[in-house]
Structures are given as structure tokens and as C-alpha cells.
Protein backbone atom coordinates (compact mmCIF):
# COMPACT_ATOMS: atom_id res chain seq x y z
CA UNK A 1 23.18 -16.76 -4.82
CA UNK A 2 20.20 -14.46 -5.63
CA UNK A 3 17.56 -16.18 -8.04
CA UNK A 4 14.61 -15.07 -10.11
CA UNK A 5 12.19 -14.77 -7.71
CA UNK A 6 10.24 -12.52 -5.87
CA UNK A 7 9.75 -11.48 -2.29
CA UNK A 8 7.10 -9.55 -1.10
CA UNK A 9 6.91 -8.83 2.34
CA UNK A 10 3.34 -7.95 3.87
CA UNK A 11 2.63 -10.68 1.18
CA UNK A 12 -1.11 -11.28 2.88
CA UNK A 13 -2.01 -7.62 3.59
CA UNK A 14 -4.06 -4.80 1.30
CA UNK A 15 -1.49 -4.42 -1.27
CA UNK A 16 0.77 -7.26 -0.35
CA UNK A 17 -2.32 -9.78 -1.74
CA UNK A 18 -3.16 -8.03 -4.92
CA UNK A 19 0.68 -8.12 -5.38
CA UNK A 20 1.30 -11.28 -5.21
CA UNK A 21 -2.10 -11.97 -7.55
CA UNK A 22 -0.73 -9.43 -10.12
CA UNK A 23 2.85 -11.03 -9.79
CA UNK A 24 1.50 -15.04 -10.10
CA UNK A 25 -0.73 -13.57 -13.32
CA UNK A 26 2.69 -12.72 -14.58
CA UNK A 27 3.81 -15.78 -14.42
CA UNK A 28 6.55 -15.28 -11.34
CA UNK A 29 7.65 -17.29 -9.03
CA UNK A 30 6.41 -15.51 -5.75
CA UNK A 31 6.85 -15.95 -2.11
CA UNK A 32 4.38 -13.97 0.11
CA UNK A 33 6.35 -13.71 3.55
CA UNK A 34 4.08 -12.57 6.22
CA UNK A 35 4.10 -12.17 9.86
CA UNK A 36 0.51 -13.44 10.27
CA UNK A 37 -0.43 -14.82 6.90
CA UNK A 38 -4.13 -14.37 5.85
CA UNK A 39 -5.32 -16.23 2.88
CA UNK A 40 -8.63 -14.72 2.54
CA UNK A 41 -7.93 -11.78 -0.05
CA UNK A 42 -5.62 -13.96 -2.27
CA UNK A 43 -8.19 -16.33 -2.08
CA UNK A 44 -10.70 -13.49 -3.19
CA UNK A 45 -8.66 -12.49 -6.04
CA UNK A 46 -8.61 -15.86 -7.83
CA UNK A 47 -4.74 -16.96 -6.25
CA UNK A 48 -3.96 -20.48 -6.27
CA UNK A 49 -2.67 -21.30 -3.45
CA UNK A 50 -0.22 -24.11 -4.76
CA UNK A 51 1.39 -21.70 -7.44
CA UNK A 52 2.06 -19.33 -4.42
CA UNK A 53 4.60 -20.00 -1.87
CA UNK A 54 3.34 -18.75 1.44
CA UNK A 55 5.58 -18.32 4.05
CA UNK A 56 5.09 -17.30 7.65
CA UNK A 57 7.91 -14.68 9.22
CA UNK A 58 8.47 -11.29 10.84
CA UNK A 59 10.77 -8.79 8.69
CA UNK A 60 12.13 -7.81 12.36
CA UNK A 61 13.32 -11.55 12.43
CA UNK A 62 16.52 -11.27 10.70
CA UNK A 63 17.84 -14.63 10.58
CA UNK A 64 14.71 -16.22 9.14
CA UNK A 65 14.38 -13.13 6.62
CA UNK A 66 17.75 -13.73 5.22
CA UNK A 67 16.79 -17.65 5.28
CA UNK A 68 13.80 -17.24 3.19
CA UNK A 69 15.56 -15.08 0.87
CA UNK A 70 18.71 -17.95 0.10
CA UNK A 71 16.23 -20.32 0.38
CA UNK A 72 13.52 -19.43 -1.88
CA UNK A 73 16.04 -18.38 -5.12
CA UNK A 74 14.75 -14.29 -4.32
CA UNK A 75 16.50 -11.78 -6.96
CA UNK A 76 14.27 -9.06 -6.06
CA UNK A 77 12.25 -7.85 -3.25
CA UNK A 78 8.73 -5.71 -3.03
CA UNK A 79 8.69 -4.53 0.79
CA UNK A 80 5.41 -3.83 2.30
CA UNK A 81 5.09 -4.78 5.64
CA UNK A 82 4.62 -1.64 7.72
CA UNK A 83 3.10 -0.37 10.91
CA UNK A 84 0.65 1.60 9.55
CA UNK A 85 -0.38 5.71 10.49
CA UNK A 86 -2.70 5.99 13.05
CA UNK A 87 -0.98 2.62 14.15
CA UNK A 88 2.47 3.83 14.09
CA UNK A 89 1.44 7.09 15.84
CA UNK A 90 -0.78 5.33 19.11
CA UNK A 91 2.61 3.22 19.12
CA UNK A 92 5.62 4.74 18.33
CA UNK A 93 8.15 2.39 19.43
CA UNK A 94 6.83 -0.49 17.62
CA UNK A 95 5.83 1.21 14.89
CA UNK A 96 9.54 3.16 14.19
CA UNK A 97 11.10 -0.24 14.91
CA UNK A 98 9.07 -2.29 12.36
CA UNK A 99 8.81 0.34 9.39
CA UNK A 100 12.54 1.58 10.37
CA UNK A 101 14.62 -1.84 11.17
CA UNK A 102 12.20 -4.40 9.41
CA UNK A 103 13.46 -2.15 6.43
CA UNK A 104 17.12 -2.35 7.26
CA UNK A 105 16.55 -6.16 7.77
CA UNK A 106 14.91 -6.03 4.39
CA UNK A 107 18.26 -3.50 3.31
CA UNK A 108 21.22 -6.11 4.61
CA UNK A 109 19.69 -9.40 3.38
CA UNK A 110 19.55 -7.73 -0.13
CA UNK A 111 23.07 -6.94 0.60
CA UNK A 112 24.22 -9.81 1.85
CA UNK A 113 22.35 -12.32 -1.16
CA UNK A 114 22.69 -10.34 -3.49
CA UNK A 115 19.39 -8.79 -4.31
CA UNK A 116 18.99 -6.72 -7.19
CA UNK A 117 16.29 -4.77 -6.96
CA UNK A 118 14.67 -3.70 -3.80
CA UNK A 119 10.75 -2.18 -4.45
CA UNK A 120 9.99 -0.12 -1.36
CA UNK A 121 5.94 0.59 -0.26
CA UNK A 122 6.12 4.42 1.08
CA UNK A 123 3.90 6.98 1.26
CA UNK A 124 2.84 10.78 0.26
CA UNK A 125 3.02 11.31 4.00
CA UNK A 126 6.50 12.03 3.79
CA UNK A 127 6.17 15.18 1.80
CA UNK A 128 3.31 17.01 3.84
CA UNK A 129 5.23 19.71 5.58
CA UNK A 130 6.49 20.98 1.88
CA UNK A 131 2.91 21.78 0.88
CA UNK A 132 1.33 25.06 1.14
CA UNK A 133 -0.66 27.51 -0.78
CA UNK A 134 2.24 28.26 -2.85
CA UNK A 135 2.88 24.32 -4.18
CA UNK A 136 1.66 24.35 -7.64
CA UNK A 137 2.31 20.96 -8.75
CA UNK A 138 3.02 17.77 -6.39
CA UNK A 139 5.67 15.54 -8.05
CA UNK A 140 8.82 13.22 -7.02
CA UNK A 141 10.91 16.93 -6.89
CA UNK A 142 8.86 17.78 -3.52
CA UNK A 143 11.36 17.87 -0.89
CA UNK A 144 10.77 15.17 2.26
CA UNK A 145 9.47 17.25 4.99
CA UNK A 146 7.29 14.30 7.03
CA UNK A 147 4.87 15.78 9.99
CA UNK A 148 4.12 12.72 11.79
CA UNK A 149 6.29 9.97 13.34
CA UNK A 150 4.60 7.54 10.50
CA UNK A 151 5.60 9.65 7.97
CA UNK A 152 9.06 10.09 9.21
CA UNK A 153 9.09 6.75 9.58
CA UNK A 154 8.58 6.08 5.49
CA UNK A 155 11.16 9.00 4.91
CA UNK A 156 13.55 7.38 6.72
CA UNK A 157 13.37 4.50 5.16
CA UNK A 158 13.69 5.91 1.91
CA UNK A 159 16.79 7.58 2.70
CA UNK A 160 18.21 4.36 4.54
CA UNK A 161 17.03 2.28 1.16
CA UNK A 162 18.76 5.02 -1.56
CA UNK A 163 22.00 5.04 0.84
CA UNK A 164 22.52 0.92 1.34
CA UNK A 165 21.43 1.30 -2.83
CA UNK A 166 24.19 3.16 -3.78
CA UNK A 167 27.14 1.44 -1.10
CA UNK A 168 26.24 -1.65 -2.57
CA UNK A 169 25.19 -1.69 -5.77
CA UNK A 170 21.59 -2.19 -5.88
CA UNK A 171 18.61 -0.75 -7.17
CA UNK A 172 16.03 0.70 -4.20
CA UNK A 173 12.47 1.85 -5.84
CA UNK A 174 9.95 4.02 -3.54
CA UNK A 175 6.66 3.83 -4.96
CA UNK A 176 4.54 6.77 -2.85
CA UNK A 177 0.85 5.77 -2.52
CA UNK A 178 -0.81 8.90 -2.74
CA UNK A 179 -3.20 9.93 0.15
CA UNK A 180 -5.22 7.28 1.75
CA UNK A 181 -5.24 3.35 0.78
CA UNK A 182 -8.81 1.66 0.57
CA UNK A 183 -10.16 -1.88 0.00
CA UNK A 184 -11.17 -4.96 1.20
CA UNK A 185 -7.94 -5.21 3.51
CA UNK A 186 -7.77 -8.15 6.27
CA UNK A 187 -5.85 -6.55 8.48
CA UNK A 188 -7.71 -5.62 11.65
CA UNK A 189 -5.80 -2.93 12.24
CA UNK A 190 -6.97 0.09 10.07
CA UNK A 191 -7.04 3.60 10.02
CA UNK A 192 -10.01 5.40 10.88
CA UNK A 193 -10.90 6.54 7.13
CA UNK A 194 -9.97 2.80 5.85
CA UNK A 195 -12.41 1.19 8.63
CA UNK A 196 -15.23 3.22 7.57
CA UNK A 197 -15.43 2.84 3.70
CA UNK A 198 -15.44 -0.91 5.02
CA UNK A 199 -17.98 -0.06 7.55
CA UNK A 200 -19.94 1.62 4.25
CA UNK A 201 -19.42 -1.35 1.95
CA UNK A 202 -20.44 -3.85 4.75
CA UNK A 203 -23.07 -2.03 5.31
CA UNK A 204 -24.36 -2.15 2.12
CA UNK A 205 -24.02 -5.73 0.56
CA UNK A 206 -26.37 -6.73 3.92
CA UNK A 207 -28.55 -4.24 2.94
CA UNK A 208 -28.24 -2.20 6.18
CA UNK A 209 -28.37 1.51 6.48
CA UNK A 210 -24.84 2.58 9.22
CA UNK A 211 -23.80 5.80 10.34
CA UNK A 212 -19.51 5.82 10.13
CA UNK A 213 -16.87 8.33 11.58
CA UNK A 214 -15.47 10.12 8.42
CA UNK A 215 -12.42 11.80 8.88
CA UNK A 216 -13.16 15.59 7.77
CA UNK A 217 -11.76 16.91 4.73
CA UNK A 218 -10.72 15.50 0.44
CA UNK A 219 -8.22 13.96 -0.08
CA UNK A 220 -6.70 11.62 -2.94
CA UNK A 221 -7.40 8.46 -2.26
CA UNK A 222 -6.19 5.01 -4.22
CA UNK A 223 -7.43 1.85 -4.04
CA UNK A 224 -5.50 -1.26 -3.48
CA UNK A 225 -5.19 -2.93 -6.97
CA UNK A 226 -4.21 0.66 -8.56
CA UNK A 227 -1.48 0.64 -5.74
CA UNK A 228 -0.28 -3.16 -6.55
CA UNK A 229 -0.45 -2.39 -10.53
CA UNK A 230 2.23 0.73 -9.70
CA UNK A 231 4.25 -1.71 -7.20
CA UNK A 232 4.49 -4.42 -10.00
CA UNK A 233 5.60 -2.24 -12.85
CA UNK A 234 8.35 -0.82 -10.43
CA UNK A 235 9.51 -4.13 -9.82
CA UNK A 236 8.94 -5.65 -12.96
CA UNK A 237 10.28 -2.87 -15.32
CA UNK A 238 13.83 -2.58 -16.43
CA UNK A 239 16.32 -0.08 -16.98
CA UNK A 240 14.30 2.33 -15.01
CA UNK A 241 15.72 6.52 -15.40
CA UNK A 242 14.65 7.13 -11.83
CA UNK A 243 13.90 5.90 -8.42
CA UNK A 244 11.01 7.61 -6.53
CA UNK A 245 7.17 7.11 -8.20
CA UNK A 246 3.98 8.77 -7.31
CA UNK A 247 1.21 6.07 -7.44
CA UNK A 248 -1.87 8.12 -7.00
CA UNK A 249 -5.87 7.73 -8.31
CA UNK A 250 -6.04 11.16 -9.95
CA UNK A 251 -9.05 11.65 -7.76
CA UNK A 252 -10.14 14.20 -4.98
CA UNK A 253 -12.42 12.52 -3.06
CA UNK A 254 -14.52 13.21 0.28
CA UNK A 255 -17.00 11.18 2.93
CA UNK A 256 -20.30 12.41 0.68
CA UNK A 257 -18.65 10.95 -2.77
CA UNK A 258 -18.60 7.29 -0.89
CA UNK A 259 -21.53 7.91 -0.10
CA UNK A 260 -23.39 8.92 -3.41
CA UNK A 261 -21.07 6.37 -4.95
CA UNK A 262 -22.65 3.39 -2.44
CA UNK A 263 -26.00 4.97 -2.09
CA UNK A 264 -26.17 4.17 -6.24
CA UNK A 265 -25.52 0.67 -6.09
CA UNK A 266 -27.46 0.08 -3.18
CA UNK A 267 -30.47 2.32 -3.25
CA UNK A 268 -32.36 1.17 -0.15
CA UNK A 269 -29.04 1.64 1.94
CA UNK A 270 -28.80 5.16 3.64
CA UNK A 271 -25.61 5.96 4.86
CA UNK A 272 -24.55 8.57 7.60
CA UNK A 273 -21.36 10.24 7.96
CA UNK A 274 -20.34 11.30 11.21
CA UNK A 275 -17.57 13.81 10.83
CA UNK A 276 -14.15 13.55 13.06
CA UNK A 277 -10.98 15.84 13.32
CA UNK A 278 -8.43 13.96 11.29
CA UNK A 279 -6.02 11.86 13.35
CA UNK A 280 -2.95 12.93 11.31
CA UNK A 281 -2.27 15.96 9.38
CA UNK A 282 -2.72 16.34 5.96
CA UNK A 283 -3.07 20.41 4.61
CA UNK A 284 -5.98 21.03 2.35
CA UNK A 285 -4.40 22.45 -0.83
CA UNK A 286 -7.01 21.07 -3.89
CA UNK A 287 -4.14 19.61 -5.51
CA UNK A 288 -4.05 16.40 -7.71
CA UNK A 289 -0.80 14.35 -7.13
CA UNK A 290 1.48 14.05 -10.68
CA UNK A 291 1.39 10.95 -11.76
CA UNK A 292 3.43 11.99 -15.09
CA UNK A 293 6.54 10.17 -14.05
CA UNK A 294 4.78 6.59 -13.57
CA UNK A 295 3.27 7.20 -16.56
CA UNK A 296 5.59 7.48 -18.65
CA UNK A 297 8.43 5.07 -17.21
CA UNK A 298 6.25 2.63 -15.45
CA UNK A 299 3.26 2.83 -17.82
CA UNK A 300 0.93 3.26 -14.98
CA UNK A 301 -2.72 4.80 -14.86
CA UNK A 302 -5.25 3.92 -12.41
CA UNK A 303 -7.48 1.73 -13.21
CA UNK A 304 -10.09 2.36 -10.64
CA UNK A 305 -11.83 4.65 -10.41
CA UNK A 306 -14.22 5.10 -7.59
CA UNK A 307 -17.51 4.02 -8.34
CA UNK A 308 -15.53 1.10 -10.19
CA UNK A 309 -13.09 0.60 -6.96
CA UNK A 310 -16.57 0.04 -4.42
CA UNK A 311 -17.87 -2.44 -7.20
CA UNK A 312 -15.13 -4.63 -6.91
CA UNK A 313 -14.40 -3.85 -3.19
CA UNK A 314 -17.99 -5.33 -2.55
CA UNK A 315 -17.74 -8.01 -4.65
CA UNK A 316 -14.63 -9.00 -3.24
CA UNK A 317 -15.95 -8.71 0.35
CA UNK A 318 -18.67 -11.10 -0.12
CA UNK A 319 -16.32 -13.81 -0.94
CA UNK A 320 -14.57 -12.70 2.00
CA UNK A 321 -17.53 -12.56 4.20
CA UNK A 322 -19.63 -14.91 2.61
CA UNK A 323 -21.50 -15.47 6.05
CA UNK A 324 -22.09 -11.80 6.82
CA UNK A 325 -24.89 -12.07 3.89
């Protein structure tokens, strides 16, 4: 019999911790379920780890998914664990069969206990091939039209997640992150872009002047507390009009703003970019995602901006890395 709490899978990772923090603020009951659990972020964030429960387990694992879920009192469920891109794309068995079947896992046990919400982590990825120079304005009306196997991966998932939702009666949320996701992640596997605003950051609270691979290119890119503030409304928010959000910065952003942006803070660090081809596509169109919809039903705006986002990401990281000083 589903209960009042809440699941969120990838409970550990990027988004998954400041989740959980913004979740436990709220005053929910939360479970963090986690293949590898990591306690250093929600230990960075101010989580107590005795209000949290903490649970190691594999979304690919059915049986113990489904266990946690009756066991724990879950009525509603924030899915994050993912292979991620560049991950998904140098593996693409293991990376369809996590982000595709750790999803129907996530799908059936919501079925099965009787889950009523289900708050899905996708991706602007899986709208790429519908931009052009003709797209005007980017909103949730942009047809799927994914160009990598990561992003069809995350479009699949949404279609799989709106088609168990309306069989059996329960609500399925995708919250898009718009372009790339940046912050003081754990996770040792990142993608290229990711690894070098931490290379950056590093770089620069041990006062050390580093040259990084920077993808070429602007993009929007959203940092991971403006991510987990769009995930918690979504889950948190009733009687919702629709079921596919934009979560997005409202920023275009390149390699040389990181770097003015860093090079600010820390004015004896120098910091070289070293530009790459991108490893995934993503068209060049000087476009600003619409946020209008999460504004107005999910009362999100970011709250990070990026000068304020590499503050906090490198204050964060020294309590992380407290011995990398």
C-alpha cells in the first residue's frame, strides 16, 4: 500500500543529492536509493544523515526496487538514475538497458504499489533533430526528434512513462534539463564539458593555473540545485495542467564565460581552454530554452546564475575535497 514518501533514484548523484537536501528541507520523508551510494555531496549540502534513509540498490534490480518501494511507505517517485551521454554513447548496451529498463522497473513497481506520481529526470537532448534555423521559440510543443542513442534513450522513456501513466492511472512528470548539467557531481563518470568546469573550479580553490578540453560551441547550461529546485516542484506540486517541463538557466553560456567568471574570483589563477569537437550533437541556433511553462505551474526560476553557480560549486568542493587544499 503506497505511503507518503519519496523515492528518488540516483539519490547520491548531481541532482539526486541536492534532491534529496531540497526534499528533507521540506520536511519529507526521503529514501535516496542508489546503486553506489556516495555521501559526500549530501554531506556538503548540510543533509543529516539520520533524517535520510539511504539505501543501496540498482533500478535494473527489480525485485529489490519493488522491495524498497513496499517497504519504505513510497507514494511517489523522482527517477534519476541514468547512464549518462557521452556514457551512454561509448556504451550503448548498458547505457539503453539502464536508462530504458531501469525506467520500466521504475514504471511496473509504481504500477504494481500503487505509486502516484512518477517524476521522471530527462533531457533537452531529445528534441535536437527538431531545431533549425527556422525554430523560433523552444518549448514543451517541440516535437521528440532525439539524434543520439542517449537522447533516444530519454525519449523513450518518456513515451514508455506517459503510456504505463495513462493504462494505469498514474501521474508520469518529465522535467527536461536544458543543455548541459554542471556542479560539484561525485560521479566519476562525467561528460567531457562537466569534467572540465570541475577541472576549472579545482583548479582554482588550490590556486593553480590548468589548461581543460572545452567542448566548442554555447550552449544553455544549468546547474545542479536549479535542476533539483524544478525536480522538487514537479513532484511536490499538485493538480498539475500538464506533464512535460523545461528546467533550463536562461543562460547562453561558452568555455571563455567560465573562464572570466573563475578568473574573477580567483585572480592569480589563469585558465586555458583547449577547444574539442563536441562528442554529441547539439545545432547552434542562439536560442534561449522557454521556461514559461515551469514558471507559471511549477513556480520555478533559476536561481543560479553563473558567477553565483561557481561560488557555491567551489565552496561546496572544498568540503568535498577538503584535502586537495
Amino acid at each position: 500500500m503506497a505511503g507518503n514518501g519519496i523515492l528518488v533514484t540516483g539519490g547520491t548523484g548531481l541532482v539526486g543529492a541536492y534532491t534529496t537536501a531540497r526534499l528533507l528541507n521540506a520536511s519529507v520523508r526521503t529514501v535516496a536509493y542508489d546503486l553506489r551510494p556516495d555521501r559526500r555531496l549530501l554531506q556538503a549540502v548540510g543533509v543529516d544523515l539520520n533524517e535520510l534513509s539511504l539505501v543501496e540498490g540498482d533500478v535494473l534490480d527489480f525485485s529489490r526496487l519493488q522491495f524498497v518501494v513496499r517497504e519504505y511507505q513510497i507514494g511517489r517517485i523522482i527517477h534519476l538514475a541514468a547512464a549518462l551521454g557521452e556514457q551512454a554513447q561509448r556504451q550503448p548496451y548498458a547505457g539503453a538497458e539502464l536508462n530504458i529498463m531501469g525506467t520500466v522497473n521504475v514504471l511496473e513497481a509504481a504500477r504494481l504499489e500503487g505509486i502516484s506520481r512518477v517524476v521522471y529526470g530527462s533531457s533537452g537532448a531529445v528534441y535536437l533533430g527538431s531545431l533549425d534555423e527556422r525554430t523560433k521559440n523552444i518549448d514543451e510543443s517541440i516535437p521528440l526528434n532525439p539524434t543520439s542513442l542517449y537522447a533516444a534513450t530519454k525519449a523513450s522513456a518518456e513515451l514508455l512513462g506517459r503510456s504505463y501513466a495513462r493504462s494505469f492511472g498514474f501521474e508520469f512528470i518529465s522535467v527536461r534539463y536544458v543543455g548541459g548539467l554542471y556542479g560539484p557531481s561525485p560521479v566519476a563518470k562525467k561528460s567531457t564539458r562537466e569534467q572540465a568546469i570541475q577541472d576549472m573550479v579545482r583548479a582554482a580553490i588550490r590556486g593553480r593555473s590548468t589548461t581543460v578540453q572545452w567542448p566548442e560551441g554555447t550552449m544553455e547550461l544549468l546547474y545542479g540545485k536549479d535542476a533539483a529546485k524544478g525536480t522538487v516542484s514537479a513532484c511536490l506540486t499538485e493538480r498539475l495542467k500538464d506533464d512535460v517541463f523545461h528546467i533550463g538557466s536562461g543562460e547562453l553560456l561558452d568555455g571563455d564565460d567560465f573562464v572570466r567568471a573563475l578568473e574573477h574570483q580567483f585572480p592569480k589563477v589563469r585558465i586555458t581552454l583547449k577547444q574539442v569537437t563536441r562528442p554529441l550533437p547539439h545545432p547552434e541556433i542562439g536560442l534561449l530554452n522557454d521556461n514559461s511553462r515551469s514558471c507559471q505551474q511549477l513556480g520555478y526560476q533559476p536561481d543560479y546564475p553563473l558567477g553565483k553557480a561557481l561560488e557555491d560549486y567551489a565552496a561546496t568542493l572544498r568540503i568535498m575535497e577538503p584535502s586537495r587544499r
